[in-house]
N, C-alpha and C. Protein backbone atom coordinates (compact mmCIF):
# COMPACT_ATOMS: atom_id res chain seq x y z
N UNK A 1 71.22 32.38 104.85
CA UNK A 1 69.82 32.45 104.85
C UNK A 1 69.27 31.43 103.83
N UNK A 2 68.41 30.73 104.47
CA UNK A 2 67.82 29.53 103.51
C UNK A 2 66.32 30.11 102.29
N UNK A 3 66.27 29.60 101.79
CA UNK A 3 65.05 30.09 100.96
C UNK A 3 63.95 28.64 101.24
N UNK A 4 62.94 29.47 101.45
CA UNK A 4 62.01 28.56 101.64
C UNK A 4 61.25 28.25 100.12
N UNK A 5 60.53 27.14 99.81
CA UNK A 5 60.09 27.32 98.88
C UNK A 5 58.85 27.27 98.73
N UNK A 6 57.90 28.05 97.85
CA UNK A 6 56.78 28.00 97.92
C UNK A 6 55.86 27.49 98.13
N UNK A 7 54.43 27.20 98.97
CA UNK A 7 54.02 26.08 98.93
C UNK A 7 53.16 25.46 97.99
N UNK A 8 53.44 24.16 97.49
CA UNK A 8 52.52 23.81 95.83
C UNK A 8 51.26 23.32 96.37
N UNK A 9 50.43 23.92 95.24
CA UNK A 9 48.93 23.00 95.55
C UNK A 9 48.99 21.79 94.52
N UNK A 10 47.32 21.23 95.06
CA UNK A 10 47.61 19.89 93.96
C UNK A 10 46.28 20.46 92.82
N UNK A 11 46.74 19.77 91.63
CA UNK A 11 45.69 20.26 90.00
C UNK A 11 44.74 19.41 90.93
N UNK A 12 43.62 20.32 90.98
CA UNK A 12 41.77 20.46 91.09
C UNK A 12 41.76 19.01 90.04
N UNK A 13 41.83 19.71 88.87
CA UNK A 13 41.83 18.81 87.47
C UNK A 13 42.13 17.46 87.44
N UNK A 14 43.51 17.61 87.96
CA UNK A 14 44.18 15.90 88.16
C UNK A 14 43.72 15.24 89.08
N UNK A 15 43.33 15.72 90.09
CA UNK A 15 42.74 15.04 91.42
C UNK A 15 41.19 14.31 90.71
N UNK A 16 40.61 15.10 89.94
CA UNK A 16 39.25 14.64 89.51
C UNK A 16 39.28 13.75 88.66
N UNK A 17 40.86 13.80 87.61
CA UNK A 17 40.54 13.21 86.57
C UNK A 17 41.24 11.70 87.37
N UNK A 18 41.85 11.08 88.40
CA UNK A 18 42.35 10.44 88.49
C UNK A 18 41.17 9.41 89.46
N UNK A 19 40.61 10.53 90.19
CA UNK A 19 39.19 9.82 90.63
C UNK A 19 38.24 9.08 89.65
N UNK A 20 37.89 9.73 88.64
CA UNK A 20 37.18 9.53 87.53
C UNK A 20 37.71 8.42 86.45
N UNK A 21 39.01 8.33 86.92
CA UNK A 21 39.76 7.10 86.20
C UNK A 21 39.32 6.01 87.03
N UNK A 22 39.43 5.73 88.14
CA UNK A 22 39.23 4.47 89.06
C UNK A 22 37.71 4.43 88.88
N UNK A 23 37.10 5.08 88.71
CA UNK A 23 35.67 4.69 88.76
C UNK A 23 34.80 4.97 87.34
N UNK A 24 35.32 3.53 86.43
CA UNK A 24 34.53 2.76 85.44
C UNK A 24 33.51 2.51 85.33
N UNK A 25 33.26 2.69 86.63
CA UNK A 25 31.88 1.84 86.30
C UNK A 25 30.52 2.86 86.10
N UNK A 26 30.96 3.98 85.54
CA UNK A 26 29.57 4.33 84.69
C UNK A 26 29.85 4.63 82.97
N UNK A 27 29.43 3.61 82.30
CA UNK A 27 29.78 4.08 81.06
C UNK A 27 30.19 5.10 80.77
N UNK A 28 31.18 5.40 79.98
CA UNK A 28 31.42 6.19 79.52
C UNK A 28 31.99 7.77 80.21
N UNK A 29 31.06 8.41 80.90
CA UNK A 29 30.61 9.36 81.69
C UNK A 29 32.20 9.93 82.28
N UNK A 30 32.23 9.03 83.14
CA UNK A 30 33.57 8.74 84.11
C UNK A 30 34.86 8.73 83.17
N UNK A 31 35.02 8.01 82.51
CA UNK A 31 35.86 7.97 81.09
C UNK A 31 36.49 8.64 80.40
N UNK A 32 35.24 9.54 79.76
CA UNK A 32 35.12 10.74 79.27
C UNK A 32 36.01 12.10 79.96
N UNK A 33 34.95 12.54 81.06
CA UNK A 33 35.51 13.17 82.82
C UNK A 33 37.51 13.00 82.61
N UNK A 34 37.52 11.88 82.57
CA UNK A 34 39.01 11.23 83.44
C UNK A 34 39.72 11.59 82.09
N UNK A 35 39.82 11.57 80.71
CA UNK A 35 40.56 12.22 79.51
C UNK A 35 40.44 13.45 79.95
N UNK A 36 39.87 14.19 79.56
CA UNK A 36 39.69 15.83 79.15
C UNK A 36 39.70 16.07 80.50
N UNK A 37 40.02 15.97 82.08
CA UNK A 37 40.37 16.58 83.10
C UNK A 37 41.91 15.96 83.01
N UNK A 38 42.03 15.05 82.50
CA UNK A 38 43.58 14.68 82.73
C UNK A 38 44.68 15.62 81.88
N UNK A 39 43.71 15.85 80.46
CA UNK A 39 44.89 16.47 79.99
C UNK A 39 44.67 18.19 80.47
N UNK A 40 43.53 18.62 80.78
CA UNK A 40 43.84 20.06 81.21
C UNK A 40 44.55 19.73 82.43
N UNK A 41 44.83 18.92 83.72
CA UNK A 41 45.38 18.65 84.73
C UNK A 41 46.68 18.61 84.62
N UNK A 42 47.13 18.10 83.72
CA UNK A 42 48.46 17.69 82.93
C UNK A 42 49.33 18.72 82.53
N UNK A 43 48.41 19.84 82.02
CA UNK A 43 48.78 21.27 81.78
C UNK A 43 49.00 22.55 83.07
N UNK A 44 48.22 21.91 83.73
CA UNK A 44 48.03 22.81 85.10
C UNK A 44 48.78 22.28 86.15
N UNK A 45 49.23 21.47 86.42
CA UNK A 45 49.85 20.78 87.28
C UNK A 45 51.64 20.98 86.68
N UNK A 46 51.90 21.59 85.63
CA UNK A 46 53.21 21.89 84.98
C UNK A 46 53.27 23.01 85.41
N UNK A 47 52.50 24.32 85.84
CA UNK A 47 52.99 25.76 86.25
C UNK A 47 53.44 25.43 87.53
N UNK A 48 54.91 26.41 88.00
CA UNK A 48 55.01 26.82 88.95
C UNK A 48 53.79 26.12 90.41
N UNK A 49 54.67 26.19 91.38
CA UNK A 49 53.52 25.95 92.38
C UNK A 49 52.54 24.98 92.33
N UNK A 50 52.30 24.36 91.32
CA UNK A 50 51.46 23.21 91.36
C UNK A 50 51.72 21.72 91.12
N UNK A 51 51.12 20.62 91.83
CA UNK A 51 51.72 19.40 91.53
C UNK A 51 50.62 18.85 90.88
N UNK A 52 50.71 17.08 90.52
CA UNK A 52 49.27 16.49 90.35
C UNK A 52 49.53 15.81 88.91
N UNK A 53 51.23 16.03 88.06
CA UNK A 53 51.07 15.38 86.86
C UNK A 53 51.16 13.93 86.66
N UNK A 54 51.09 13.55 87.77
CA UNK A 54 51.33 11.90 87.43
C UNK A 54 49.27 11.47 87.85
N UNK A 55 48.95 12.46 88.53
CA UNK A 55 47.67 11.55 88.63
C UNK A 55 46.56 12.38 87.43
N UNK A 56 47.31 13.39 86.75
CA UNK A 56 46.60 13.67 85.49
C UNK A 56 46.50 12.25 84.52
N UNK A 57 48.14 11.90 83.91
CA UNK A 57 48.74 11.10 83.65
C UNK A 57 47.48 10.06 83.86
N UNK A 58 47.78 8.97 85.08
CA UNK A 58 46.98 8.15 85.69
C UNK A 58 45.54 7.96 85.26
N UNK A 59 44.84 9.20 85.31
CA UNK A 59 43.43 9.59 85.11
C UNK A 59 43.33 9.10 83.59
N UNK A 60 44.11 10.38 82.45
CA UNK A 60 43.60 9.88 81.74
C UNK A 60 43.98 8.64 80.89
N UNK A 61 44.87 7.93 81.34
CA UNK A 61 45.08 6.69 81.03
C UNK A 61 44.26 5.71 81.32
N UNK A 62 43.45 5.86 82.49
CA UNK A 62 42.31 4.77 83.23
C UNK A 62 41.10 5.74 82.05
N UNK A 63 41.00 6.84 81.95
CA UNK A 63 39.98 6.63 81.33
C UNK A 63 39.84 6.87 80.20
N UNK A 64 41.04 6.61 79.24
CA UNK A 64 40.78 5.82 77.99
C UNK A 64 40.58 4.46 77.98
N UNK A 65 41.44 4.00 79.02
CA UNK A 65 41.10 2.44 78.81
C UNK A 65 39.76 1.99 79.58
N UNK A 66 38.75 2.98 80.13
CA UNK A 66 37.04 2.93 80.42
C UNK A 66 36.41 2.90 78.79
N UNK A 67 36.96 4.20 78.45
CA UNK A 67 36.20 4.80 76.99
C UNK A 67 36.31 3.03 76.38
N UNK A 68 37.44 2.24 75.95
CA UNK A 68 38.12 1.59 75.17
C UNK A 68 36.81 -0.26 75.84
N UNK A 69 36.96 0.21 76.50
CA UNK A 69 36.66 -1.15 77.71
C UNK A 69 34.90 -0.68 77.69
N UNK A 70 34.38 0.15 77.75
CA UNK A 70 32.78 0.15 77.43
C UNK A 70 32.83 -0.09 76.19
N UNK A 71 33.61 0.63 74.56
CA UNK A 71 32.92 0.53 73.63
C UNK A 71 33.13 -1.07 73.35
N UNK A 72 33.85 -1.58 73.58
CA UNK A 72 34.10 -3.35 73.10
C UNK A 72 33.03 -4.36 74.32
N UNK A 73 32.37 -3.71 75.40
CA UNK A 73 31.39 -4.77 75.97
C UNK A 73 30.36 -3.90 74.94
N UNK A 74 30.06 -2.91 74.66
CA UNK A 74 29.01 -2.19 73.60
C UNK A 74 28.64 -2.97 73.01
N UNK A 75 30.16 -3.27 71.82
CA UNK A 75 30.26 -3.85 70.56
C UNK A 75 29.70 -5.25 70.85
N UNK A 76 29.86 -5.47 71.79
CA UNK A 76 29.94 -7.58 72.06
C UNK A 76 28.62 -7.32 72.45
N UNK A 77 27.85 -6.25 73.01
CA UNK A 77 26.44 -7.08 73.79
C UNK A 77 25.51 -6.46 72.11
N UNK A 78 25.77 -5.51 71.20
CA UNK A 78 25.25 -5.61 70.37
C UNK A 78 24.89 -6.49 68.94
N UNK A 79 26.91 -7.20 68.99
CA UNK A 79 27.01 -8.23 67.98
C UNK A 79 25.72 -9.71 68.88
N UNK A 80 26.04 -9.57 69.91
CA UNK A 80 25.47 -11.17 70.42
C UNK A 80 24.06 -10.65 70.11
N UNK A 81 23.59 -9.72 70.88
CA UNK A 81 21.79 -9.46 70.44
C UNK A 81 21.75 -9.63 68.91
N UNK A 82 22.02 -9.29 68.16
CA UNK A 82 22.00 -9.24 66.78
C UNK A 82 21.86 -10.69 66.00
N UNK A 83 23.08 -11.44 66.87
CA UNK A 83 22.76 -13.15 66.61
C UNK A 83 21.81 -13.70 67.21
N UNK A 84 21.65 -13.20 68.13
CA UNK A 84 20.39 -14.07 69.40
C UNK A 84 19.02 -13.71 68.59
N UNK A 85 18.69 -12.42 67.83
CA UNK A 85 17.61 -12.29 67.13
C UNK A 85 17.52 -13.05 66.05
N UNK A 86 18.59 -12.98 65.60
CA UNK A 86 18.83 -13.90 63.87
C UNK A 86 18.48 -15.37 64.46
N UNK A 87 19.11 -15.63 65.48
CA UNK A 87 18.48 -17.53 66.15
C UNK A 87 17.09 -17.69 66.48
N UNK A 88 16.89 -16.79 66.72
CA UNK A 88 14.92 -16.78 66.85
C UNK A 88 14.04 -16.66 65.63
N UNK A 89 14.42 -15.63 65.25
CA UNK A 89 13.69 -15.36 64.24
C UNK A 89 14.02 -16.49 62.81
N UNK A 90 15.05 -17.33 62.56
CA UNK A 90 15.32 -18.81 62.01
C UNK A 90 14.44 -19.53 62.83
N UNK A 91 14.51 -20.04 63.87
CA UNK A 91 13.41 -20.81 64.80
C UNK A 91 12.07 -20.49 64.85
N UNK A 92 11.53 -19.69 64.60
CA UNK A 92 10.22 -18.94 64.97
C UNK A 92 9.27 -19.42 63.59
N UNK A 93 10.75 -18.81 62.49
CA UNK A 93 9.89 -18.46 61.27
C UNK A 93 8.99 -19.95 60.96
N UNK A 94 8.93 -21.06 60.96
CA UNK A 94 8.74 -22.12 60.68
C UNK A 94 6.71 -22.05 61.81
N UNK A 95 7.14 -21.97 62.59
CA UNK A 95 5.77 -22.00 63.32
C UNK A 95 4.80 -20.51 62.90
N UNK A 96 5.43 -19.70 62.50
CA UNK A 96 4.55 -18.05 62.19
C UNK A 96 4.15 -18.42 60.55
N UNK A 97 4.76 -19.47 59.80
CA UNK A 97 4.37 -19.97 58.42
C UNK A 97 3.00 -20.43 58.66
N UNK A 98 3.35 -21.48 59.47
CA UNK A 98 2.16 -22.50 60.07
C UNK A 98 0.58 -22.06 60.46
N UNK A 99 1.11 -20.67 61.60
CA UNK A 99 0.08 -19.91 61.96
C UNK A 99 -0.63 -18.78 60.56
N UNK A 100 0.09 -18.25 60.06
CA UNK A 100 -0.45 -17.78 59.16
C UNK A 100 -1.05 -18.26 57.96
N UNK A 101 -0.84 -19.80 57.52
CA UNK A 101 -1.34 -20.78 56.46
C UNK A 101 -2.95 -20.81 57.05
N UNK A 102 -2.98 -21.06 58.81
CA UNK A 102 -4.53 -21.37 59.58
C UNK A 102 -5.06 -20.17 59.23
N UNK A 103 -4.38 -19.02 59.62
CA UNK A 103 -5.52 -17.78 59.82
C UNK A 103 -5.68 -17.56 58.21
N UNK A 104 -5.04 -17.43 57.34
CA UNK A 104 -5.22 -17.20 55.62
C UNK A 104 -6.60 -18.02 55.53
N UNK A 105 -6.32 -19.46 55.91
CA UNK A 105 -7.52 -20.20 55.58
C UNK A 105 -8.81 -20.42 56.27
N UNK A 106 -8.47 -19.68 57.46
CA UNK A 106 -10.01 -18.97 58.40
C UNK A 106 -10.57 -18.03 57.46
N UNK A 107 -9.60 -17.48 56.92
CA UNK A 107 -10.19 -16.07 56.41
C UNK A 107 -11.04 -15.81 55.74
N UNK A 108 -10.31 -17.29 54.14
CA UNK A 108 -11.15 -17.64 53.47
C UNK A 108 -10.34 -16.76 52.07
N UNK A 109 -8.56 -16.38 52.54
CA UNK A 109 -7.93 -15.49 51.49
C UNK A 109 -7.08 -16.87 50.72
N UNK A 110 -7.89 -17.67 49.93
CA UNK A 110 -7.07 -18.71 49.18
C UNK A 110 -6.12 -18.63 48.79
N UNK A 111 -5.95 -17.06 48.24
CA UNK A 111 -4.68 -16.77 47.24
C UNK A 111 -3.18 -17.00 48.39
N UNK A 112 -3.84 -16.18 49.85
CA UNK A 112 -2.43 -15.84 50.71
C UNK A 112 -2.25 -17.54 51.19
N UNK A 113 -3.12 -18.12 51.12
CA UNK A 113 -3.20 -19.90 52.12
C UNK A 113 -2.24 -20.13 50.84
N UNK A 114 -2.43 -20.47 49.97
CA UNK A 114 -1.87 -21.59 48.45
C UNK A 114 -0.78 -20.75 48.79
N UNK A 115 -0.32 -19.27 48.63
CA UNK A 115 1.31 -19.06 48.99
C UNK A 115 1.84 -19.59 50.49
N UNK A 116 1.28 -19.66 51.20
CA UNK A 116 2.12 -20.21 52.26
C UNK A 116 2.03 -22.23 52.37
N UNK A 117 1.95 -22.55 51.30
CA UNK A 117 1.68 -23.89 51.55
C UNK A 117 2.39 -24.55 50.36
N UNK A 118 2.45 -25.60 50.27
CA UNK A 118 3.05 -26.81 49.24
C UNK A 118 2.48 -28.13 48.97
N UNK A 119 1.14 -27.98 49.31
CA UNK A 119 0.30 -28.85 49.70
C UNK A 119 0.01 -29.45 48.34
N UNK A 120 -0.74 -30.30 48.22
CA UNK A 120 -1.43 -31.16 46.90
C UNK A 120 -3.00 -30.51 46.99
N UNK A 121 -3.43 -30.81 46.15
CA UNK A 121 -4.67 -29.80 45.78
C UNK A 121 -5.73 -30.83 46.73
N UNK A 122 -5.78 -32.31 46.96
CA UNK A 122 -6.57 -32.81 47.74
C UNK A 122 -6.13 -32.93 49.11
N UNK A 123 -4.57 -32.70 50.13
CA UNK A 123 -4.28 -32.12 51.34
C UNK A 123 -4.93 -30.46 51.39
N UNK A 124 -4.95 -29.93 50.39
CA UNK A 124 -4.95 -28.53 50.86
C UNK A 124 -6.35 -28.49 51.05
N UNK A 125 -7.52 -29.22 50.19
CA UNK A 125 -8.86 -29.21 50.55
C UNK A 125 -8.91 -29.64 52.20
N UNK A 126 -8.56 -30.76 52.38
CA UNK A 126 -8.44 -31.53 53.65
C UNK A 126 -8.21 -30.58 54.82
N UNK A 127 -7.60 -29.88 54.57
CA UNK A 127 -6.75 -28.85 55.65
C UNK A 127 -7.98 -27.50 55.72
N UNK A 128 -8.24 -27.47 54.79
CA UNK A 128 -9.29 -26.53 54.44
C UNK A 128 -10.49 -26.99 55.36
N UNK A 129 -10.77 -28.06 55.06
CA UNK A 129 -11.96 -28.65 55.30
C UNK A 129 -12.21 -28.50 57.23
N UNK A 130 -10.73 -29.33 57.60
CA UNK A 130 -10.63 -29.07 58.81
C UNK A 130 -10.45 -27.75 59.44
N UNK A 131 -9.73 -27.35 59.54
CA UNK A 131 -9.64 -25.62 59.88
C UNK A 131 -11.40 -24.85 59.85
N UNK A 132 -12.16 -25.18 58.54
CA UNK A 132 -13.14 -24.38 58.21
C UNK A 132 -14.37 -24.89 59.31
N UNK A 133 -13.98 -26.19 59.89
CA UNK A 133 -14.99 -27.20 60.31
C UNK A 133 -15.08 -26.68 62.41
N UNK A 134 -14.00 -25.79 62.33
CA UNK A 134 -13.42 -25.23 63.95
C UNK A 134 -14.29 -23.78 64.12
N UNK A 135 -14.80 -23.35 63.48
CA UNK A 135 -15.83 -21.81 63.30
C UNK A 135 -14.80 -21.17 64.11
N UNK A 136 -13.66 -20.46 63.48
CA UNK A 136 -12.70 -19.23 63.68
C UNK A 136 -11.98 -19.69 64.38
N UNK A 137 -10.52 -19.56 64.01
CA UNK A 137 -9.45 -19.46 64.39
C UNK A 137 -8.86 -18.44 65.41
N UNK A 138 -8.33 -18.29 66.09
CA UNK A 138 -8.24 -17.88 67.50
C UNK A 138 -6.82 -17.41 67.59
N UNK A 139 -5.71 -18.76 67.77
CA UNK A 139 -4.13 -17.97 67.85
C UNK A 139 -3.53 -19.47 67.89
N UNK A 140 -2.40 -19.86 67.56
CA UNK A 140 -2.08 -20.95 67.58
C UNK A 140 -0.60 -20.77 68.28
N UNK A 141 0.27 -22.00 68.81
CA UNK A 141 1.34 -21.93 69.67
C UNK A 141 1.67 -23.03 69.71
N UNK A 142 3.21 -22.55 68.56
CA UNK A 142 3.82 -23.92 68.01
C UNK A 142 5.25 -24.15 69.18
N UNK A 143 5.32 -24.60 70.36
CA UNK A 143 6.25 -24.54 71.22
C UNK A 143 7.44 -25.89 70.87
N UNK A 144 7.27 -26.41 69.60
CA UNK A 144 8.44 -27.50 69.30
C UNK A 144 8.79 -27.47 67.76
N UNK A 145 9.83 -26.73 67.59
CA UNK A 145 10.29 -26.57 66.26
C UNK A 145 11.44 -26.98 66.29
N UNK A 146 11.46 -28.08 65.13
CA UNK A 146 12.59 -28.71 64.48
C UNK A 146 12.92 -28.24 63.17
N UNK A 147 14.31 -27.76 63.17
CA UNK A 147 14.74 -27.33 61.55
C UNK A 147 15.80 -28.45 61.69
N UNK A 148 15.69 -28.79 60.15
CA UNK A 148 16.71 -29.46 59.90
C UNK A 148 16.93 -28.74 58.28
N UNK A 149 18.44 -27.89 57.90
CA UNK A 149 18.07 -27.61 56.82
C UNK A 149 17.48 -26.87 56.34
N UNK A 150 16.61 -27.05 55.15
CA UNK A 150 15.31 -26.46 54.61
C UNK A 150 14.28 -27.05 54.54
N UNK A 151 14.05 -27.82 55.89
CA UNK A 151 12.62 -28.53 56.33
C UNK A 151 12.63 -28.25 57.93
N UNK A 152 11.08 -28.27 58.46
CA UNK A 152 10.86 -28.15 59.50
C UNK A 152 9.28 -28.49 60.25
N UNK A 153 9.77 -28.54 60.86
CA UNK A 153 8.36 -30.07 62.04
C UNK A 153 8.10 -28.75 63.26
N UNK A 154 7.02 -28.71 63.14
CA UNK A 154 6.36 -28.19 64.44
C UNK A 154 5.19 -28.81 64.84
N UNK A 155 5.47 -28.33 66.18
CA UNK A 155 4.29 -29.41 66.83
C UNK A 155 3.52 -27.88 67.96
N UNK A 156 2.57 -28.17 68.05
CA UNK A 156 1.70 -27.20 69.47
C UNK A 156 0.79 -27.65 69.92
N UNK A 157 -0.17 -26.34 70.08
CA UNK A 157 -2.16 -26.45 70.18
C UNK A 157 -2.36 -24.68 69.30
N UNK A 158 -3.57 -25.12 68.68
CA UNK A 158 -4.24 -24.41 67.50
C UNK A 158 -5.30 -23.75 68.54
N UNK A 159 -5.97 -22.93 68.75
CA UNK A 159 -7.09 -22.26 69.50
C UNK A 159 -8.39 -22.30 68.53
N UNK A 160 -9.18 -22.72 68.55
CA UNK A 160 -10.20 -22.08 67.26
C UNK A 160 -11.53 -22.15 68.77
N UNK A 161 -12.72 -21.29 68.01
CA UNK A 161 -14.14 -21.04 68.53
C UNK A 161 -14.69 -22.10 69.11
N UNK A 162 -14.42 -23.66 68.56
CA UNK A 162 -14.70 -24.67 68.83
C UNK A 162 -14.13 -25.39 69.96
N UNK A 163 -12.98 -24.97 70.11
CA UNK A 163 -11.82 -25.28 71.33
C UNK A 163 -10.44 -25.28 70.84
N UNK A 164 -9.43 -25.87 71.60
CA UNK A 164 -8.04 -26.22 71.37
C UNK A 164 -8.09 -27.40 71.19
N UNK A 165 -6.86 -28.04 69.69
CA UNK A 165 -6.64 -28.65 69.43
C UNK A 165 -4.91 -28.95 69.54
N UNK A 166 -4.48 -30.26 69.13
CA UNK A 166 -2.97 -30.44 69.20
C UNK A 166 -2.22 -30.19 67.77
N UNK A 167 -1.69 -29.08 67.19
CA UNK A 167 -1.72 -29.37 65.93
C UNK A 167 -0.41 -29.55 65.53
N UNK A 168 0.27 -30.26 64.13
CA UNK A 168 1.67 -30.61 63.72
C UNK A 168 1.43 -30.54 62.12
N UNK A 169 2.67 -29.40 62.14
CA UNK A 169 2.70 -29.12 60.39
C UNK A 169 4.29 -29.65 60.14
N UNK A 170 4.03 -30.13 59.36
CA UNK A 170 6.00 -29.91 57.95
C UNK A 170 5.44 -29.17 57.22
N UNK A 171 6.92 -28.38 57.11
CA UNK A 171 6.93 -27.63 56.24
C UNK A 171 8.17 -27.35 55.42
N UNK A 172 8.23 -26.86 54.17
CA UNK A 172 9.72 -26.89 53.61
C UNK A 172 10.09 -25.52 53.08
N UNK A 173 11.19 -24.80 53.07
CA UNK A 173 11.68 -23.51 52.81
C UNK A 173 11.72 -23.31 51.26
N UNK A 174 11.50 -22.48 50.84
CA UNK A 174 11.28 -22.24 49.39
C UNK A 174 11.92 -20.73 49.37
N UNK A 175 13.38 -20.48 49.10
CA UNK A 175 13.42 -19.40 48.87
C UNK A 175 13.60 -18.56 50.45
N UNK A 176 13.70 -17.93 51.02
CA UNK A 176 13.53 -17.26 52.05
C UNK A 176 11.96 -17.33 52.97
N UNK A 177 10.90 -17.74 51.80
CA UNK A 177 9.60 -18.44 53.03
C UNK A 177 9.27 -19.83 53.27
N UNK A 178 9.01 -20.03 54.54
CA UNK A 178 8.63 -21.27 54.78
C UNK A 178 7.37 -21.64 54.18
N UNK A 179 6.90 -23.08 53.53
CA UNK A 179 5.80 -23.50 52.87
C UNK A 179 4.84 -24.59 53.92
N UNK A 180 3.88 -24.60 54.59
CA UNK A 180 3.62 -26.32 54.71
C UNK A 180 3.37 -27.01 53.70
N UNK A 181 3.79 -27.84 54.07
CA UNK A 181 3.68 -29.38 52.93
C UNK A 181 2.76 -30.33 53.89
N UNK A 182 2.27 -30.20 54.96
CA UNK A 182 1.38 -31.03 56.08
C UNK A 182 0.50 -30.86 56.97
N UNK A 183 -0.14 -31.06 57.36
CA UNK A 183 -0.53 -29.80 58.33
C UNK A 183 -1.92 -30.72 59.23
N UNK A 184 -1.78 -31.20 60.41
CA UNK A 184 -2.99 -31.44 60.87
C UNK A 184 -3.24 -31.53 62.19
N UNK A 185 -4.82 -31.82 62.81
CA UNK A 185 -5.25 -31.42 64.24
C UNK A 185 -5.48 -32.38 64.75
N UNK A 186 -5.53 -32.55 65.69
CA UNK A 186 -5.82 -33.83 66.90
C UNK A 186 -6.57 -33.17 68.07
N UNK A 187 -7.43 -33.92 68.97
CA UNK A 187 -7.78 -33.50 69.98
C UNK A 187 -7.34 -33.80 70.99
């Protein structure tokens, strides 16, 4: 007389976690799923009557290496944003000097104009003179910035009440703020 042998099912667990391994592509989620069903699968798929330990196995091996494989594109799309801001905001700062030297001296706040500037006391009248001569300043848009260093050339158009003008400052870094040392309008 032969003995038949029981018939095995397959681990619920391992079946899910091995699904959940092949499919990466939701951060984390899937990843996550595919560990912690693999190893209860892993456990359940060892009693009697049940199969499924190699695709426990499987599972959570694919989804550590999801967990492992999201946090390093994480890491990389946060390190690059982090530089890509630091490259702008180096580029930027040079024209937001510029703009804020005009509006200080719309304002008529001498103290904040003379800190953002490096000017000579008869350019800074000059600059004064012009700016004051536009009846209000508006928004300015310096779209060509050159750094070289701790100097920098921008070029745009200035907005004031009177109209748009073409305007081009130098300016030189002092410390962590940019200064103009130049500054003038064209039509």
């Amino acid at each position: 007389m032969t003995q038949v042998a029981p018939p095995t099912r397959l681990s619920k667990s391992a079946l899910i976690s091995f699904i959940c391994g092949l499919l990466v592509c939701i951060p984390f989620v899937t990843g996550a799923l595919a560990l912690l069903l693999g190893i209860i699968g892993f456990f359940a798929a060892g009693k009697p009557g049940m199969r499924g330990r190699w695709m426990a196995v499987l599972g959570a091996i694919l989804g550590l290496i999801g967990i492992v494989g999201w946090l390093t594109v994480g890491a990389g799309t946060l390190a690059a944003w982090r530089l890509g801001s630091t490259a702008v905001a180096a580029l930027t700062a040079p024209g937001h000097a510029a703009h804020d030297f005009i509006r200080a001296v719309d304002n008529g706040d001498d103290a904040a104009a003379k800190a953002l500037s490096a000017l000579s006391d008869a350019d800074y009248a000059a600059a004064t003179a012009k700016i004051k001569a536009q009846a209000g300043f508006i928004d300015s848009t310096f779209n060509s910035v050159e750094v070289n260093n701790d100097t920098a050339h921008v070029s745009g158009t200035a907005q004031f009440k009177a109209g748009t003008l073409n305007a081009k400052a130098d300016l030189k870094k002092t410390g962590d703020a940019w200064r103009v040392t130049s500054i003038d309008f064209a039509p």
